[in-house]
Protein backbone atom coordinates (compact mmCIF):
# COMPACT_ATOMS: atom_id res chain seq x y z
CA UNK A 1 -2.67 -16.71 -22.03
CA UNK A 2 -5.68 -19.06 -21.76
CA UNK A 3 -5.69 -22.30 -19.65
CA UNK A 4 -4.99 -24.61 -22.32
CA UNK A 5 -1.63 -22.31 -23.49
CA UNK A 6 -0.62 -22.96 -19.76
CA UNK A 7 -1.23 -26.85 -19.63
CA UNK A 8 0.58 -27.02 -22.78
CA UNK A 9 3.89 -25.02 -21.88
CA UNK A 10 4.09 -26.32 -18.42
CA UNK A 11 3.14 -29.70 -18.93
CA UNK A 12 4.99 -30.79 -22.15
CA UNK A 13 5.00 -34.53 -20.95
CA UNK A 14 4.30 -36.50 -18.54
CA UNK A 15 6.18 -39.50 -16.64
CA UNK A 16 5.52 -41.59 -13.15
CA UNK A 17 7.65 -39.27 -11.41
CA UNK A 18 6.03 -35.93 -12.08
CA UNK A 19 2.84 -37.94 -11.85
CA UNK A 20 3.36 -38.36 -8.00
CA UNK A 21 5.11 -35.02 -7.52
CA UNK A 22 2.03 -33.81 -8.53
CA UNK A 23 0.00 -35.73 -5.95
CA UNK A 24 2.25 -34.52 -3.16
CA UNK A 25 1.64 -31.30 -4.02
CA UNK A 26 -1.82 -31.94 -2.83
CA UNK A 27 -1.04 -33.07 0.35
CA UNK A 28 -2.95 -36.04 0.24
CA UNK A 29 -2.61 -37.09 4.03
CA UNK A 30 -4.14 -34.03 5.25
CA UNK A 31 -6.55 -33.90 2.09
CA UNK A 32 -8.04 -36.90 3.64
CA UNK A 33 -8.18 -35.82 7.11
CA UNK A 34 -10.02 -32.96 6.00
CA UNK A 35 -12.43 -35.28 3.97
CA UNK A 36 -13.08 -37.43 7.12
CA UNK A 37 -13.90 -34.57 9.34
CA UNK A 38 -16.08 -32.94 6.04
CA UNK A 39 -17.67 -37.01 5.61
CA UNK A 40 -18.52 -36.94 10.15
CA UNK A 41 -19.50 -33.11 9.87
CA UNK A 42 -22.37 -34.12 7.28
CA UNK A 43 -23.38 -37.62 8.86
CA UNK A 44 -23.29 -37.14 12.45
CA UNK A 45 -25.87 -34.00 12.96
CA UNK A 46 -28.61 -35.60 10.29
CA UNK A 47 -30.46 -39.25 10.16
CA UNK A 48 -29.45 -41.95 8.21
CA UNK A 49 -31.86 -40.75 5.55
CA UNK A 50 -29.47 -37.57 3.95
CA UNK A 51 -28.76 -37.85 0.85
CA UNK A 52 -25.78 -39.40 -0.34
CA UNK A 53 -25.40 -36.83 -3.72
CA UNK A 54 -25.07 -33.54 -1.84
CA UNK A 55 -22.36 -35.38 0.14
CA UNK A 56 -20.24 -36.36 -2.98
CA UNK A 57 -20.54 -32.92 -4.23
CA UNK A 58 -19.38 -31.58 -1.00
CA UNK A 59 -16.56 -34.19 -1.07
CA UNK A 60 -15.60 -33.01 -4.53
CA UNK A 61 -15.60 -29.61 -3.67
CA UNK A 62 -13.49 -29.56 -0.50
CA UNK A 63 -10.96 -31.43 -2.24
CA UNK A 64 -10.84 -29.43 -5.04
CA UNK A 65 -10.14 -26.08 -3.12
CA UNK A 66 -7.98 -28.07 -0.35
CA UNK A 67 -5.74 -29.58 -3.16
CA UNK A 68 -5.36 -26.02 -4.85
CA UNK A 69 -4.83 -24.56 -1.71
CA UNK A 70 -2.09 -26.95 -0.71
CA UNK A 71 -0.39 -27.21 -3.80
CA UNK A 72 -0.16 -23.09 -3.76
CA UNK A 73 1.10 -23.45 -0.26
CA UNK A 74 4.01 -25.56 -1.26
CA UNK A 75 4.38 -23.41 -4.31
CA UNK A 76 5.17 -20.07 -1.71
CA UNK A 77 6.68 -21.93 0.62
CA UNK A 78 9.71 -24.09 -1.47
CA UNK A 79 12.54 -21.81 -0.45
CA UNK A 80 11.70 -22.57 3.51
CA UNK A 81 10.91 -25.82 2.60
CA UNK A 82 14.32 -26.15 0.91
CA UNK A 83 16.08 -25.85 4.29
CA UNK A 84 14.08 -27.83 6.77
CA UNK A 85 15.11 -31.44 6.72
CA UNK A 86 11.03 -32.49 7.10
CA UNK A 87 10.54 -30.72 3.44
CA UNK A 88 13.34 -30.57 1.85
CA UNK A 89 12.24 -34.18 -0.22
CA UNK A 90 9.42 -32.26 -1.23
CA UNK A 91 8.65 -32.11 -4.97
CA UNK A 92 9.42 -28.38 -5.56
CA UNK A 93 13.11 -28.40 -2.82
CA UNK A 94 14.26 -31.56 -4.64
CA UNK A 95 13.54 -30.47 -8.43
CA UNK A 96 10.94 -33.19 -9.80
CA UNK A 97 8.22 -30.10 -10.28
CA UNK A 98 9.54 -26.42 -11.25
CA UNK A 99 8.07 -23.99 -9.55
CA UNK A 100 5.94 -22.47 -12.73
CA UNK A 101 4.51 -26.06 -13.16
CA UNK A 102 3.24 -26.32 -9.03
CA UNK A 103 1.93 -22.56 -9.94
CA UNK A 104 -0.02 -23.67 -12.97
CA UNK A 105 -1.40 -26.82 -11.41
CA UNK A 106 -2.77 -25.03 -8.22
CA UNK A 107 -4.57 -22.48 -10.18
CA UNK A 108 -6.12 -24.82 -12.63
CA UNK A 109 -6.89 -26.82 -9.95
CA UNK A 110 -8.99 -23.72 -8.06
CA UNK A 111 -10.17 -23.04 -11.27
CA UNK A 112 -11.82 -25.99 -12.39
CA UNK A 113 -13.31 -25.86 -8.81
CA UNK A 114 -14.72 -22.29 -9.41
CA UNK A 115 -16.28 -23.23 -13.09
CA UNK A 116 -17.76 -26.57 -11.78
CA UNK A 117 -19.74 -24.53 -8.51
CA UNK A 118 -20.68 -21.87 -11.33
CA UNK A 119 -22.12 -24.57 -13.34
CA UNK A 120 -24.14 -26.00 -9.98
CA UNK A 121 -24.96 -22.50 -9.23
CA UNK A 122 -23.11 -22.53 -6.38
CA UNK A 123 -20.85 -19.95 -7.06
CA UNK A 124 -18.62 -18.16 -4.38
CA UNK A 125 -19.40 -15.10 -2.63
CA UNK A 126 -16.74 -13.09 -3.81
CA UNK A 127 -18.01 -9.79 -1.15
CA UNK A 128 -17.55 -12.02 1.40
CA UNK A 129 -13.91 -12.77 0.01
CA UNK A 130 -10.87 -11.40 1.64
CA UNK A 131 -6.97 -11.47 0.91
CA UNK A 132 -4.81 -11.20 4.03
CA UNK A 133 -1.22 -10.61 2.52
CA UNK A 134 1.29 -11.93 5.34
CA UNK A 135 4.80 -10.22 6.03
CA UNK A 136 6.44 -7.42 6.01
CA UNK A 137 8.33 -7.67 2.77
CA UNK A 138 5.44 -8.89 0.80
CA UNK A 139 4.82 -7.03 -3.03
CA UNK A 140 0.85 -7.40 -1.53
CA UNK A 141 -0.48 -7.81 -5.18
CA UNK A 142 -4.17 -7.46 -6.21
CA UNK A 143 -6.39 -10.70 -6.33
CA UNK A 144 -9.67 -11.09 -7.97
CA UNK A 145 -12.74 -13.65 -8.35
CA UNK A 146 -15.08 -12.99 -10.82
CA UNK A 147 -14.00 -9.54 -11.71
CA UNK A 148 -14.31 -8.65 -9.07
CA UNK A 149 -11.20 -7.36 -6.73
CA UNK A 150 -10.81 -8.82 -3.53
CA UNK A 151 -10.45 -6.47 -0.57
CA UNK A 152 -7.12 -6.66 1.42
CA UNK A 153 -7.78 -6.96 5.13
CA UNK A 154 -4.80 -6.27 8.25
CA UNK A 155 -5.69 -9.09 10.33
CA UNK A 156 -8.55 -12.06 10.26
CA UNK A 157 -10.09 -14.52 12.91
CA UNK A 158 -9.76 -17.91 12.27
CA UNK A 159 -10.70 -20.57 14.62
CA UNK A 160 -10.64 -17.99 17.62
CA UNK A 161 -7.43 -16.62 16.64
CA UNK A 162 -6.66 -12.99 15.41
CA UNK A 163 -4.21 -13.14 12.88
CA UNK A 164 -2.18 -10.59 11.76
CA UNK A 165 -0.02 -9.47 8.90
CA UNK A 166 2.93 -9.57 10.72
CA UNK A 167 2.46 -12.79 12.42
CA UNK A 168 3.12 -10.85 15.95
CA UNK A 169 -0.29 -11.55 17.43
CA UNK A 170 -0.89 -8.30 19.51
CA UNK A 171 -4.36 -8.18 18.51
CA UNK A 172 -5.12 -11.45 19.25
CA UNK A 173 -3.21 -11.33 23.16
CA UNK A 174 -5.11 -7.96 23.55
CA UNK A 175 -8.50 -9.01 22.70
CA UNK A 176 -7.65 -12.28 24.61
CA UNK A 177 -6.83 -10.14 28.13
CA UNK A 178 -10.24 -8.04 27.61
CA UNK A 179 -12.36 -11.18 27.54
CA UNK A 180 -10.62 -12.51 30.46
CA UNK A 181 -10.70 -9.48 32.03
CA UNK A 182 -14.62 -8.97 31.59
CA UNK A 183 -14.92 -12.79 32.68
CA UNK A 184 -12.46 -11.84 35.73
CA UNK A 185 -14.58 -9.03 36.57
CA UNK A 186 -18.12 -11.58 36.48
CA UNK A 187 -16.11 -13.70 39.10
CA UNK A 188 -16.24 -11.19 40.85
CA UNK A 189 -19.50 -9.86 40.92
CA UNK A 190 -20.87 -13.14 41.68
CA UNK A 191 -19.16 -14.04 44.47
CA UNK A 192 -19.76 -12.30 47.56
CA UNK A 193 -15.76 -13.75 49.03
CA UNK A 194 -12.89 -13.77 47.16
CA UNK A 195 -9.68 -15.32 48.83
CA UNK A 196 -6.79 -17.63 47.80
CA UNK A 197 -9.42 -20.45 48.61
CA UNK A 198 -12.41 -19.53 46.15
CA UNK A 199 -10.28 -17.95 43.35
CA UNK A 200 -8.60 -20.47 41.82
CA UNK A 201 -11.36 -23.17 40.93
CA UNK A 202 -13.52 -20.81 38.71
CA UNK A 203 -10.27 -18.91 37.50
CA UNK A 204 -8.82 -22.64 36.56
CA UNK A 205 -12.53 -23.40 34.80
CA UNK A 206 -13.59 -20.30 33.06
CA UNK A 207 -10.65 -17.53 32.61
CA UNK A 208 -7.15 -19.38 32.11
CA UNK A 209 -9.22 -21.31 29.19
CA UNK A 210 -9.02 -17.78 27.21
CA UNK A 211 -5.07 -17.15 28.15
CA UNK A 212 -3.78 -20.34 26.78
CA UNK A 213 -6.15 -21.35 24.28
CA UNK A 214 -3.81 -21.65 20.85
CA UNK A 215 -1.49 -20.50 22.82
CA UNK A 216 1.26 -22.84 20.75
CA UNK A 217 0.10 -20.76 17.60
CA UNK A 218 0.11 -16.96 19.05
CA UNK A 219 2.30 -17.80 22.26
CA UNK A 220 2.96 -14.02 23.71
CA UNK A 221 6.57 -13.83 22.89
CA UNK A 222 6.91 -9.88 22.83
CA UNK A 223 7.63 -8.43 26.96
CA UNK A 224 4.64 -5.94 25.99
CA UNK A 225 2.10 -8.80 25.51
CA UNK A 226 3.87 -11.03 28.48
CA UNK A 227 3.11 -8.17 30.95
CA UNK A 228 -0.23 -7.67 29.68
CA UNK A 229 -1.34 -11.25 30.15
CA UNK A 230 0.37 -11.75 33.46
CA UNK A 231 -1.31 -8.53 34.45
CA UNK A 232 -4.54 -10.90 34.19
């Protein structure tokens, strides 16, 4: 089934209502936070002189994928969403999209995003592509880009978090106490007197940073990983 089959099944018409649904889907408030930080990203480390072109094509592109991206999210996520009172208005929990026509828009979307950087030959990496398939229940099926089958990974760093499969975060805590640790251990190498006095300014300043950074993402909540940090 080629893209047009899909637009034409899933989208046999059109009205204001669906219209909108379909811009929700998108997420348009943080689409647009996401293009500010992408607009001050570009701006604020060049002159006044960069080029205004590669910007708009950057523009277009991040809110291509971010838009696919989000709509997908929604897409996985309308059961959940269904029973929070934040989402339940949602397009998909209230019934204005189904959830084959959220499917079909977020992969035309990403789609159209991956023919248009072909076509600027500025295609994706797909080696450097992974697919990190969350939960324990999850069927974990096979993606591909390009022909090309996308390796499934156990965990992934993002943003100087470790996250896993399971969402349990002992990886991350672990890795977490072992820099702190080695930092711990540099305290005290350097300082010739360590007391109650001396500790706690460079502990404050350059090893509790490392405990509780994200720490309301991948907050230890497991007695293993609480005993392991207060160990610290």
């Amino acid at each position: 089934m080629n893209e047009k089959t899909i637009v034409a099944n899933v989208y046999p018409s059109l009205n204001f209502s669906k219209i909108r649904g379909y811009i929700t889907l998108t997420k348009p408030r943080l689409l647009s936070s996401v293009l500010l930080s992408t607009v001050l990203g570009y701006i604020l480390p060049v002159d006044s002189s960069a080029d205004v072109l590669p910007l708009l094509y950057l523009l277009l592109g991040t809110a291509m994928i971010g838009a696919g991206a989000n709509t997908l999210n929604q897409w996985q996520e309308q059961i959940p969403d269904s029973k929070m009172r934040r989402t339940k208005n949602r397009p998909l929990p209230t019934g204005k999209l189904s959830g084959n026509e959220a499917l079909a828009f977020g992969i035309i979307i990403l789609n159209r995003f991956v023919d248009w950087s072909q076509k600027l030959e500025m295609g994706f990496n797909e080696a450097k592509c992974n697919v990190l398939h969350l939960g324990s229940t999850n069927p974990c099926y096979e993606y591909s880009m390009k022909n090309s089958s996308l390796e499934a990974i156990t965990e992934e760093k993002d943003l100087g978090i470790t996250i896993d499969r399971d969402l349990k975060f002992h990886m991350h805590v672990s890795k977490v106490v072992n820099k702190a640790s080695k930092m711990l251990g540099r305290v005290r190498a350097t300082f010739t007197c360590i007391d109650e006095t001396t500790l706690p300014m460079p502990f404050t300043i350059m090893i509790r940073p490392h405990l509780k950074y994200g720490n309301v993402i991948c907050c230890p909540r497991f007695q293993p990983d609480k005993l392991e940090v207060e160990k610290t």
